[in-house]
N, C-alpha and C. Protein backbone atom coordinates (compact mmCIF):
# COMPACT_ATOMS: atom_id res chain seq x y z
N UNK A 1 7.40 14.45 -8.62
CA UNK A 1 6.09 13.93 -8.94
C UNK A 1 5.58 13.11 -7.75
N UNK A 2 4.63 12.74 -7.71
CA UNK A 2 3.94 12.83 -6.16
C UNK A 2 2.92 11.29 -6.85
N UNK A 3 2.88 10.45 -6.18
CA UNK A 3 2.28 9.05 -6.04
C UNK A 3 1.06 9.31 -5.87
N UNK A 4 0.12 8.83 -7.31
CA UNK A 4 -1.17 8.87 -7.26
C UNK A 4 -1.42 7.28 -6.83
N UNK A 5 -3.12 7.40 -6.11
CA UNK A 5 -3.42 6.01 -5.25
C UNK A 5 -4.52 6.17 -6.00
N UNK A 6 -5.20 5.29 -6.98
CA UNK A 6 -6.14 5.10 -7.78
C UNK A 6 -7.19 4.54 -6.92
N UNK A 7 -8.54 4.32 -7.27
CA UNK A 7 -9.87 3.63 -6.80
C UNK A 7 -9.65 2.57 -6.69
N UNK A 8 -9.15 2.05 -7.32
CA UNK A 8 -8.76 -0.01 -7.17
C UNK A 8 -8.17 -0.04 -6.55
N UNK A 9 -6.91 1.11 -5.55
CA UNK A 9 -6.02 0.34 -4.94
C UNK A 9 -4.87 0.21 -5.85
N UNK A 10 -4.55 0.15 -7.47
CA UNK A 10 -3.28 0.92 -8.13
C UNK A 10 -2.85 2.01 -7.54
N UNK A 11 -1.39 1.78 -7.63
CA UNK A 11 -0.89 3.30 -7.64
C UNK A 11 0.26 3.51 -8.73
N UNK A 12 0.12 4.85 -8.72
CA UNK A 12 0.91 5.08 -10.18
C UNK A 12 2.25 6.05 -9.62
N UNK A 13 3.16 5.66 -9.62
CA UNK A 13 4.70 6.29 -9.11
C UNK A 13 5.41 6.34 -10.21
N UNK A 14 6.52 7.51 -9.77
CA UNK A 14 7.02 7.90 -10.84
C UNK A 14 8.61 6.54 -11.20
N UNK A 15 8.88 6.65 -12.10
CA UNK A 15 9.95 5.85 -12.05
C UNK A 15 11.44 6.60 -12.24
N UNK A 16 12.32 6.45 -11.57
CA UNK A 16 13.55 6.70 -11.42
C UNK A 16 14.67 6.82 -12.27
N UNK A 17 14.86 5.37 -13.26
CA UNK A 17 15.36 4.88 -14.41
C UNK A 17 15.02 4.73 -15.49
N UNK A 18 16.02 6.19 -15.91
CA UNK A 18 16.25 6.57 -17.93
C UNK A 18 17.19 5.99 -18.29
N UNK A 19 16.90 5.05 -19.09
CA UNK A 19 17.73 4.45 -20.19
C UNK A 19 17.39 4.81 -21.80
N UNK A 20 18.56 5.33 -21.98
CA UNK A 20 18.52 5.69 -23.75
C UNK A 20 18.98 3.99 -24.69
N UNK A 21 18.08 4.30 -25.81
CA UNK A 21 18.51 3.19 -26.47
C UNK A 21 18.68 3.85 -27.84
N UNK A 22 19.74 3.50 -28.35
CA UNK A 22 20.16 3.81 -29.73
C UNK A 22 19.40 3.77 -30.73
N UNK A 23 19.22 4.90 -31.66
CA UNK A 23 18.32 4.38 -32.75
C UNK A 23 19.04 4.47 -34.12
N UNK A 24 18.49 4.24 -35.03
CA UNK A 24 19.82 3.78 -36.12
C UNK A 24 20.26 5.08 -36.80
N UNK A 25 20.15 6.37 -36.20
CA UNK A 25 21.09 7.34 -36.57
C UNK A 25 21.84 7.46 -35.53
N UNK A 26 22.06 6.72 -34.61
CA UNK A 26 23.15 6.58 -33.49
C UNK A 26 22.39 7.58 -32.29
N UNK A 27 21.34 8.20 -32.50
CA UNK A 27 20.87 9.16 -31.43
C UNK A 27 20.49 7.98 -30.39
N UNK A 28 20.29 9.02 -29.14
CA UNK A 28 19.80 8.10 -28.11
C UNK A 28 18.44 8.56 -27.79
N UNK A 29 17.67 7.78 -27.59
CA UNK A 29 16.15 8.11 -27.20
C UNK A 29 15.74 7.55 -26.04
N UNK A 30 15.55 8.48 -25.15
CA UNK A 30 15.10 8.50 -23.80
C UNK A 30 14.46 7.84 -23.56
N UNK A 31 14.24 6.37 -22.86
CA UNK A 31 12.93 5.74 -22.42
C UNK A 31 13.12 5.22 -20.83
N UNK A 32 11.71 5.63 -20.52
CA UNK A 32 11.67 4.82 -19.24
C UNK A 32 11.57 3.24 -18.92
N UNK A 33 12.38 2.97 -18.18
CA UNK A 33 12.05 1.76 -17.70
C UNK A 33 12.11 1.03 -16.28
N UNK A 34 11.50 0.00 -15.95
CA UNK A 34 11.77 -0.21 -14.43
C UNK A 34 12.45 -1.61 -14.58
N UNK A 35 11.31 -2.43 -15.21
CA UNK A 35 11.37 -4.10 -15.24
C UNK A 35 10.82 -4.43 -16.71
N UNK A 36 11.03 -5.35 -16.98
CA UNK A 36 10.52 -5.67 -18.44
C UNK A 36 9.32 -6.23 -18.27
N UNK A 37 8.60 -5.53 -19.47
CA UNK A 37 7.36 -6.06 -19.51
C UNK A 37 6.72 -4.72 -18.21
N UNK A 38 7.36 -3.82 -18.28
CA UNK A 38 7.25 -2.72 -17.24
C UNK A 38 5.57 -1.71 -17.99
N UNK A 39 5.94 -1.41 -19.17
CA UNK A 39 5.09 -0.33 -19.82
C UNK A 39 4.20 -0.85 -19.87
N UNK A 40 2.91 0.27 -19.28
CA UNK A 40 1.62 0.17 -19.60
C UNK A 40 0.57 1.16 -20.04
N UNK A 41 0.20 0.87 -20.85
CA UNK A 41 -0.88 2.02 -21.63
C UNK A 41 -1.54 3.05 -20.75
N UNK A 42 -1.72 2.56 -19.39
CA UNK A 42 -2.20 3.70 -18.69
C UNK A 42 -1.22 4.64 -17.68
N UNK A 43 -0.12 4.18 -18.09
CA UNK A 43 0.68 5.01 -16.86
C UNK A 43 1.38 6.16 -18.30
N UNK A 44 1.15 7.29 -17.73
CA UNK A 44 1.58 8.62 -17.85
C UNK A 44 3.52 8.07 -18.46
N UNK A 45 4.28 8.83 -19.45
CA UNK A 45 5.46 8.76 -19.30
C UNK A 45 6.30 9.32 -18.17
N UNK A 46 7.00 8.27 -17.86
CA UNK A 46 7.91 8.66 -16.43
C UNK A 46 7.32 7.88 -15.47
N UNK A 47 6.00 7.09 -15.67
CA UNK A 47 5.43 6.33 -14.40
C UNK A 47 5.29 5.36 -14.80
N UNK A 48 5.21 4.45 -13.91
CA UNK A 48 4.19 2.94 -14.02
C UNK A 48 3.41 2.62 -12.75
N UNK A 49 2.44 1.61 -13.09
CA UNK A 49 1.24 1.77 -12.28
C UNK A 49 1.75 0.17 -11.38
N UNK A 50 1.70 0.28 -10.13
CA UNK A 50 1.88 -0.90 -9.06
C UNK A 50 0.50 -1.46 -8.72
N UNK A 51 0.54 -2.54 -8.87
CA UNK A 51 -0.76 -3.62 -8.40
C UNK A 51 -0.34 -3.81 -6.62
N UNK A 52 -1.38 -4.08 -5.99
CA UNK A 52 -1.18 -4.59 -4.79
C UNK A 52 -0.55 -6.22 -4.87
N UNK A 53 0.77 -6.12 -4.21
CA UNK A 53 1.14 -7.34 -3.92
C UNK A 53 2.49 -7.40 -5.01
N UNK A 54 2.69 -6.19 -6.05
CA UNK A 54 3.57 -6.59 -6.89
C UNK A 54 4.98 -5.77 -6.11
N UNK A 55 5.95 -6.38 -6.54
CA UNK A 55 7.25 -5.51 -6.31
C UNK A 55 7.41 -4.14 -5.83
N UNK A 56 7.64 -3.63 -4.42
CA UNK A 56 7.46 -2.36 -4.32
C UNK A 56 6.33 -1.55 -4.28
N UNK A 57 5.34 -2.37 -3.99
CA UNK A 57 3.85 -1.88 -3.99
C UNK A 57 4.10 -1.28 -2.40
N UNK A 58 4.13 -2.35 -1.35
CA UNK A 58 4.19 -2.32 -0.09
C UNK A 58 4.74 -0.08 0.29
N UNK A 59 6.11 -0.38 0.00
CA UNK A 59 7.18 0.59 -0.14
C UNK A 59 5.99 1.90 -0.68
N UNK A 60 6.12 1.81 -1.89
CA UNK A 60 5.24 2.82 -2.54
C UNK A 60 3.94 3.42 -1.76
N UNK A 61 2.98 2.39 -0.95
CA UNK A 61 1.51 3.01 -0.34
C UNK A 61 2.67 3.53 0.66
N UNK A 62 3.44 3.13 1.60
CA UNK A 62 4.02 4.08 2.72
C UNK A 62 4.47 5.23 2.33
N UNK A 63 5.32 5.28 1.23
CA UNK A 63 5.42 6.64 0.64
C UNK A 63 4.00 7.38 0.35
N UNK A 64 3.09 7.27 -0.52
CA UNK A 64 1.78 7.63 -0.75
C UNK A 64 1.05 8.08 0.71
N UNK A 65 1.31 7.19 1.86
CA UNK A 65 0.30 7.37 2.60
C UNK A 65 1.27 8.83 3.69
N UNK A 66 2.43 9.06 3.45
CA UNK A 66 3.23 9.84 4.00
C UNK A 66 3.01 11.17 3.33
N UNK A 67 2.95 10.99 2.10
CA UNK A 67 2.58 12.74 1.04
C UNK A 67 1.40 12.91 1.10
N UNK A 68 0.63 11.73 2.14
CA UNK A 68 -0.83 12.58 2.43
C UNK A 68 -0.87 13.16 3.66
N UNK A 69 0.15 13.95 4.29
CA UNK A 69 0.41 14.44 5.57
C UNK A 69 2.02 14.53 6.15
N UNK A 70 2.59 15.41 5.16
CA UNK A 70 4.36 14.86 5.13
C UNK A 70 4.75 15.91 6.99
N UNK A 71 3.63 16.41 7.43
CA UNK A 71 4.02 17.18 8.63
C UNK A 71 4.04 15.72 9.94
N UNK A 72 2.98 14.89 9.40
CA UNK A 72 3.15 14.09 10.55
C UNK A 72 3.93 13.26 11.15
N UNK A 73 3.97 13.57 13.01
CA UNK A 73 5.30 12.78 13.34
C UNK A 73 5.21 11.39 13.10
N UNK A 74 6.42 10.77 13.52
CA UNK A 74 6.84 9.53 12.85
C UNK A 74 6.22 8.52 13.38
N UNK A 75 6.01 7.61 12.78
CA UNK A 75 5.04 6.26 13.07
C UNK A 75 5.38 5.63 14.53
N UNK A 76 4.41 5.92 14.82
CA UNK A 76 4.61 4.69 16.41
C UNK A 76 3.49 3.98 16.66
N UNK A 77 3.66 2.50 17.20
CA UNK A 77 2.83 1.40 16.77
C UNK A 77 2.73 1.39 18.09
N UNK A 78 1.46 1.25 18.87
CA UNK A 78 1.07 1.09 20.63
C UNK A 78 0.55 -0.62 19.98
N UNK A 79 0.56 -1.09 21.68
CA UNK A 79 -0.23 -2.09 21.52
C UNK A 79 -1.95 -2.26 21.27
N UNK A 80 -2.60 -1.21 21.96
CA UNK A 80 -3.71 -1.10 21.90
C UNK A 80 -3.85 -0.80 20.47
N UNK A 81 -3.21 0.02 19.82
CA UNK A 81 -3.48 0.24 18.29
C UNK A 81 -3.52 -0.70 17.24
N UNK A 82 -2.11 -1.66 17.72
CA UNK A 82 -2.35 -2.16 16.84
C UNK A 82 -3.48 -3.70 16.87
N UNK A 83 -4.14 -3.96 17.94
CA UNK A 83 -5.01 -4.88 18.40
C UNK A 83 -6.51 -4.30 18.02
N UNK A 84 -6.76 -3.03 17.56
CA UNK A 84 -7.63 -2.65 17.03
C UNK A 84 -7.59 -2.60 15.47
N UNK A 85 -6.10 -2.47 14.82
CA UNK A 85 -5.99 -2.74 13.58
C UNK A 85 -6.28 -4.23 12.77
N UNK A 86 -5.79 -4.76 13.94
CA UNK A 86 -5.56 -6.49 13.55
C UNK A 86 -7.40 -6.87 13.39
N UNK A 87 -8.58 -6.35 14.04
CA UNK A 87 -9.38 -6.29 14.33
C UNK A 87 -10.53 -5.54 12.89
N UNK A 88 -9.61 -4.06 13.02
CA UNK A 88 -10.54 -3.96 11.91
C UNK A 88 -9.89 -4.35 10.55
N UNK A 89 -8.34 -5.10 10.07
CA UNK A 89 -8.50 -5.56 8.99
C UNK A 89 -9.47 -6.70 8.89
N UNK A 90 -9.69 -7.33 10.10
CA UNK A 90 -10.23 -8.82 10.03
C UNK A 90 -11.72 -8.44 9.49
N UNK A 91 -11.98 -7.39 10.16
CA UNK A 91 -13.28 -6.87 9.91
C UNK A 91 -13.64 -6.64 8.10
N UNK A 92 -12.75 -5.80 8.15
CA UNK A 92 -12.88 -5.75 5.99
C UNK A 92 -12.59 -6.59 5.55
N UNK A 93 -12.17 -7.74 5.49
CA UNK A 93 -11.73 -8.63 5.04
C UNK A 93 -13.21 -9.61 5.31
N UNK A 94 -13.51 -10.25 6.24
CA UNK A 94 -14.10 -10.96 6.67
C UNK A 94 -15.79 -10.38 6.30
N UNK A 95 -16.08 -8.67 5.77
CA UNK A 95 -17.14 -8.80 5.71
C UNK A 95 -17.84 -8.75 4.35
N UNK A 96 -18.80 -9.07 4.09
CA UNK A 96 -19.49 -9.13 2.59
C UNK A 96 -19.69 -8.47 1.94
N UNK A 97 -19.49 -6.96 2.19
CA UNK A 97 -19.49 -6.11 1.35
C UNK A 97 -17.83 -4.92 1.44
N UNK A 98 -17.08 -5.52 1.86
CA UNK A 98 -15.63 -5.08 2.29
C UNK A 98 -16.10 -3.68 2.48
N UNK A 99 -16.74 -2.91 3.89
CA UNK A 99 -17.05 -2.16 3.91
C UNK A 99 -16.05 -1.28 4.87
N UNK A 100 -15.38 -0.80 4.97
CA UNK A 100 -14.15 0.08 5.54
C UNK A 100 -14.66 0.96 6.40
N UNK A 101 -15.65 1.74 6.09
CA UNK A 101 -16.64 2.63 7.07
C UNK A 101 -17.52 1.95 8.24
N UNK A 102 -17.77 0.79 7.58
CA UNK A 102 -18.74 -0.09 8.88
C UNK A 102 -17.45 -0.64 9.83
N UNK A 103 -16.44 -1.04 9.31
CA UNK A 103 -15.93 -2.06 10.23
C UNK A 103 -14.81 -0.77 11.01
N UNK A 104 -14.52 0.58 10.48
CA UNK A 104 -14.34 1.86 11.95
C UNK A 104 -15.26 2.02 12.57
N UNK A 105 -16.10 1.63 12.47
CA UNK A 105 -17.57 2.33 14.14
C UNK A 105 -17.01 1.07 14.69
N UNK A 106 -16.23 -0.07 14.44
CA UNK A 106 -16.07 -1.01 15.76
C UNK A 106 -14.82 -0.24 16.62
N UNK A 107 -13.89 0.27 16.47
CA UNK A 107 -13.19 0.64 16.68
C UNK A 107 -13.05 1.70 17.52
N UNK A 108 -12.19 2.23 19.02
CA UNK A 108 -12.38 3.24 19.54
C UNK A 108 -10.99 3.83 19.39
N UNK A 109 -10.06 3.60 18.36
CA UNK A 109 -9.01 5.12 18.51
C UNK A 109 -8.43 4.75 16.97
N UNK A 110 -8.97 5.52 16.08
CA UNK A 110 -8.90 4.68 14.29
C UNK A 110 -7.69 5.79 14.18
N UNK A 111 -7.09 6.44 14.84
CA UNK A 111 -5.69 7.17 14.50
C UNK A 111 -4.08 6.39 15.57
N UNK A 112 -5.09 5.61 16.31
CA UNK A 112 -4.18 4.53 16.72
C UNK A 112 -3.78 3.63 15.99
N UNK A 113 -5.01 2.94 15.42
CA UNK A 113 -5.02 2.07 14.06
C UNK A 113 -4.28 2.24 12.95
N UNK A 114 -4.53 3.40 12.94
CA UNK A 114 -3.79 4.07 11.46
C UNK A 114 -2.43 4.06 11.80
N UNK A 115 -1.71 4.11 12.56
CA UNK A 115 -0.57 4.41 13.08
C UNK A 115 -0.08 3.00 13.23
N UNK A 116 -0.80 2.16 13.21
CA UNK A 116 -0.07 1.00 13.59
C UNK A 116 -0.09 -0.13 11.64
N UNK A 117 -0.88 0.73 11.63
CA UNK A 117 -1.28 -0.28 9.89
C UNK A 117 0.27 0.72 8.98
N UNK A 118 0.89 1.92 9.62
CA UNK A 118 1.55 2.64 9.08
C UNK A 118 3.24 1.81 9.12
N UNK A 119 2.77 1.67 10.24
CA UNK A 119 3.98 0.95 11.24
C UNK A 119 4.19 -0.36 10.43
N UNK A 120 2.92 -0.94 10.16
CA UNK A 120 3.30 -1.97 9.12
C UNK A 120 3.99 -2.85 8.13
N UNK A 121 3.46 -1.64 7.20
CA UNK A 121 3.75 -0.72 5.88
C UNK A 121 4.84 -0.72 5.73
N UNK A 122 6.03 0.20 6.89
CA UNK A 122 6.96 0.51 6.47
C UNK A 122 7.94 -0.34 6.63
N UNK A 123 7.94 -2.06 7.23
CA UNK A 123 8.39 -3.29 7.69
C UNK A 123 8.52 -3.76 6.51
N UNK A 124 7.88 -3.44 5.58
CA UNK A 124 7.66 -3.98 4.24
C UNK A 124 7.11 -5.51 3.69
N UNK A 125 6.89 -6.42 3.12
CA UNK A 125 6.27 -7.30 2.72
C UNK A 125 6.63 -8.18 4.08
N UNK A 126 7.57 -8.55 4.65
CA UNK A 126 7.69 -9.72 5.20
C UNK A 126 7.14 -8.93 6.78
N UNK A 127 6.69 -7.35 6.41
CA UNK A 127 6.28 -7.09 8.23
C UNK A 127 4.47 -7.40 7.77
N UNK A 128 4.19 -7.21 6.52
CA UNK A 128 2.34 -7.23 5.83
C UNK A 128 2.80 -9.05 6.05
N UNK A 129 3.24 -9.77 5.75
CA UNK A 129 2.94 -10.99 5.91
C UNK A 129 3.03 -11.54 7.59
N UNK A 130 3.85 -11.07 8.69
CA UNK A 130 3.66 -11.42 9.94
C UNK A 130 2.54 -10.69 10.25
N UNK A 131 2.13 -9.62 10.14
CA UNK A 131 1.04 -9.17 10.37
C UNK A 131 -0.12 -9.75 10.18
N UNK A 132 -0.15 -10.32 8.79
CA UNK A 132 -1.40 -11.11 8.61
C UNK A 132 -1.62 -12.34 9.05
N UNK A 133 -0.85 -13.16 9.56
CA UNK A 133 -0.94 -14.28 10.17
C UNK A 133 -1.07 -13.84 11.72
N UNK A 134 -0.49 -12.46 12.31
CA UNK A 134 -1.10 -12.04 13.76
C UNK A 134 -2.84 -11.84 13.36
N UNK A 135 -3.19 -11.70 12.37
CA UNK A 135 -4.38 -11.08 12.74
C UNK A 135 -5.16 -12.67 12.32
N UNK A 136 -4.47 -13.63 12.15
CA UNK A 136 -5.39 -15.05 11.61
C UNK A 136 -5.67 -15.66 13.47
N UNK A 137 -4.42 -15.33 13.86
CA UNK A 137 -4.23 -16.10 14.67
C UNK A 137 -5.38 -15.45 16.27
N UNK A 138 -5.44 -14.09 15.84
CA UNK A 138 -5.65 -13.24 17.09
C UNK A 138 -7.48 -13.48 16.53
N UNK A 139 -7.56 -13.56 15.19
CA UNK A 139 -9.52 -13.23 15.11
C UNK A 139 -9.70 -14.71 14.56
N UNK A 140 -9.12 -15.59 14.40
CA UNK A 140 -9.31 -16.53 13.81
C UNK A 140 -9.64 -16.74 12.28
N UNK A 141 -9.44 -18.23 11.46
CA UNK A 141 -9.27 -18.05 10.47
C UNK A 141 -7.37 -18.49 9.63
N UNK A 142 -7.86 -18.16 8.15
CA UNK A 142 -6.53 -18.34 8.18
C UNK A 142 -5.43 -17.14 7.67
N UNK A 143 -4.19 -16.42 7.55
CA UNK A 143 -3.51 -15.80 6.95
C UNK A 143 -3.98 -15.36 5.85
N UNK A 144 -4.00 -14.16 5.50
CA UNK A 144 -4.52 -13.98 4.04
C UNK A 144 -3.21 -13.27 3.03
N UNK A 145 -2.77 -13.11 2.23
CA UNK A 145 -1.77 -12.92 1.18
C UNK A 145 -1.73 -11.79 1.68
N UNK A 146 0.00 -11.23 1.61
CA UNK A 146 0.71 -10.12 1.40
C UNK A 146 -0.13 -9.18 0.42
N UNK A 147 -0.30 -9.52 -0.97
CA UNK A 147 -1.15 -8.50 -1.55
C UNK A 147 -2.45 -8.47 -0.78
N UNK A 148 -3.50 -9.43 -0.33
CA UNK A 148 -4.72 -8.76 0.23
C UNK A 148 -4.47 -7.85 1.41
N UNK A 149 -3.41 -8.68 2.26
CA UNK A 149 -3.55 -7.23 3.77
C UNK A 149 -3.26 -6.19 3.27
N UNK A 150 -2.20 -6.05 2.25
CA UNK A 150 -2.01 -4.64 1.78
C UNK A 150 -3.02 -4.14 1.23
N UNK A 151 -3.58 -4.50 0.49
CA UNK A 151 -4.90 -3.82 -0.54
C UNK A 151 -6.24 -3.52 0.57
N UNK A 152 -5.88 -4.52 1.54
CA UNK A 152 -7.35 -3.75 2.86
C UNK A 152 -6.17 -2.49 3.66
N UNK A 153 -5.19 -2.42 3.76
CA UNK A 153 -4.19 -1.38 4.44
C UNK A 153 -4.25 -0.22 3.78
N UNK A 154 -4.27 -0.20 2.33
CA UNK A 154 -4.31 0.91 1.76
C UNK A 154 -6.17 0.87 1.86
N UNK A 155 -7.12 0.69 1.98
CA UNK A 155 -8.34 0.83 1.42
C UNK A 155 -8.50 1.76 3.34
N UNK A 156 -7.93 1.46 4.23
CA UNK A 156 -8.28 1.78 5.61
C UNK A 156 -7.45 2.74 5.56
N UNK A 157 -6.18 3.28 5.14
CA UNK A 157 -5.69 4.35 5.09
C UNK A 157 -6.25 5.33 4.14
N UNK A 158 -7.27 5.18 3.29
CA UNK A 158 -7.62 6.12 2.42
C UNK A 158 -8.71 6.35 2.84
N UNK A 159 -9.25 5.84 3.93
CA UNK A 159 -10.48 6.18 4.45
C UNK A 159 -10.06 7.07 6.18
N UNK A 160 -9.03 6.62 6.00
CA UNK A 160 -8.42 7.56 7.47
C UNK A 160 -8.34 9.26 7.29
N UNK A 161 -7.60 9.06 6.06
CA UNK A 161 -7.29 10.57 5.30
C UNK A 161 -8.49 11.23 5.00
């Protein structure tokens, strides 16, 4: 099953772990689970839906953003790339209508970018949190949360694709 990336920025992955629980004719009944307090009305059985910023969100868009092009070679982060990334997250972030399309026309190599926001990604939360304090420090301003860089990372990768 293949990682859907919803309009908000949810994504819905499949989950891994079947646990049967006994029912009082001793049968076992198949249920999914990840974490408690895991099930939600909108995720399909066999999935649950990841918020930006929650457990494994990070992990999950790199997977997602990989099954949108599983031929492509492997992530490499230039400097120039990623000084245009740091640039246009500051850009979505920083503008009033979080516009993802306006803030690529600043940009002159958005598959450099992409490559380096990929490069990210796959560092996982504590590489989205140095990252975001490079990009406080490089455009000014302050650090913005692990879940927001991610949720502008995935919104610039879905506009790359």
């Amino acid at each position: 099953m293949e990682i859907v990336r919803n309009d908000d920025g949810t994504l819905v992955v499949p989950v891994k772990h079947v646990r049967t629980h006994p029912t009082e004719d001793g049968d076992g009944q198949p249920s999914v689970t990840a974490e408690p307090g895991a099930t939600q009305p909108d995720a399909a059985p066999g999935t649950r839906v990841l918020h930006p910023g929650e457990g494994g969100y990070d992990e999950a868009l790199a997977e997602w953003d990989f099954q949108q092009n599983p031929e492509r070679a492997p992530v490499v982060s230039t400097a120039s790339g990623r000084q245009e990334a740091m640039t246009l997250v500051h850009e979505v972030a920083t503008s009033p209508d979080h516009s993802v399309t306006e803030a690529m026309e600043s940009i002159d190599d958005p598959t450099a970018s992409g490559e380096a926001l990929r490069h990210v990604l796959i560092g996982g939360v504590h590489s989205v949190e140095d990252f975001s304090s490079e990009v406080a420090e490089a455009e000014g301003g302050e650090p913005m949360s692990a879940h927001e860089t991610t949720k502008i990372i995935g919104e610039i990768l879905a506009e790359l694709d």
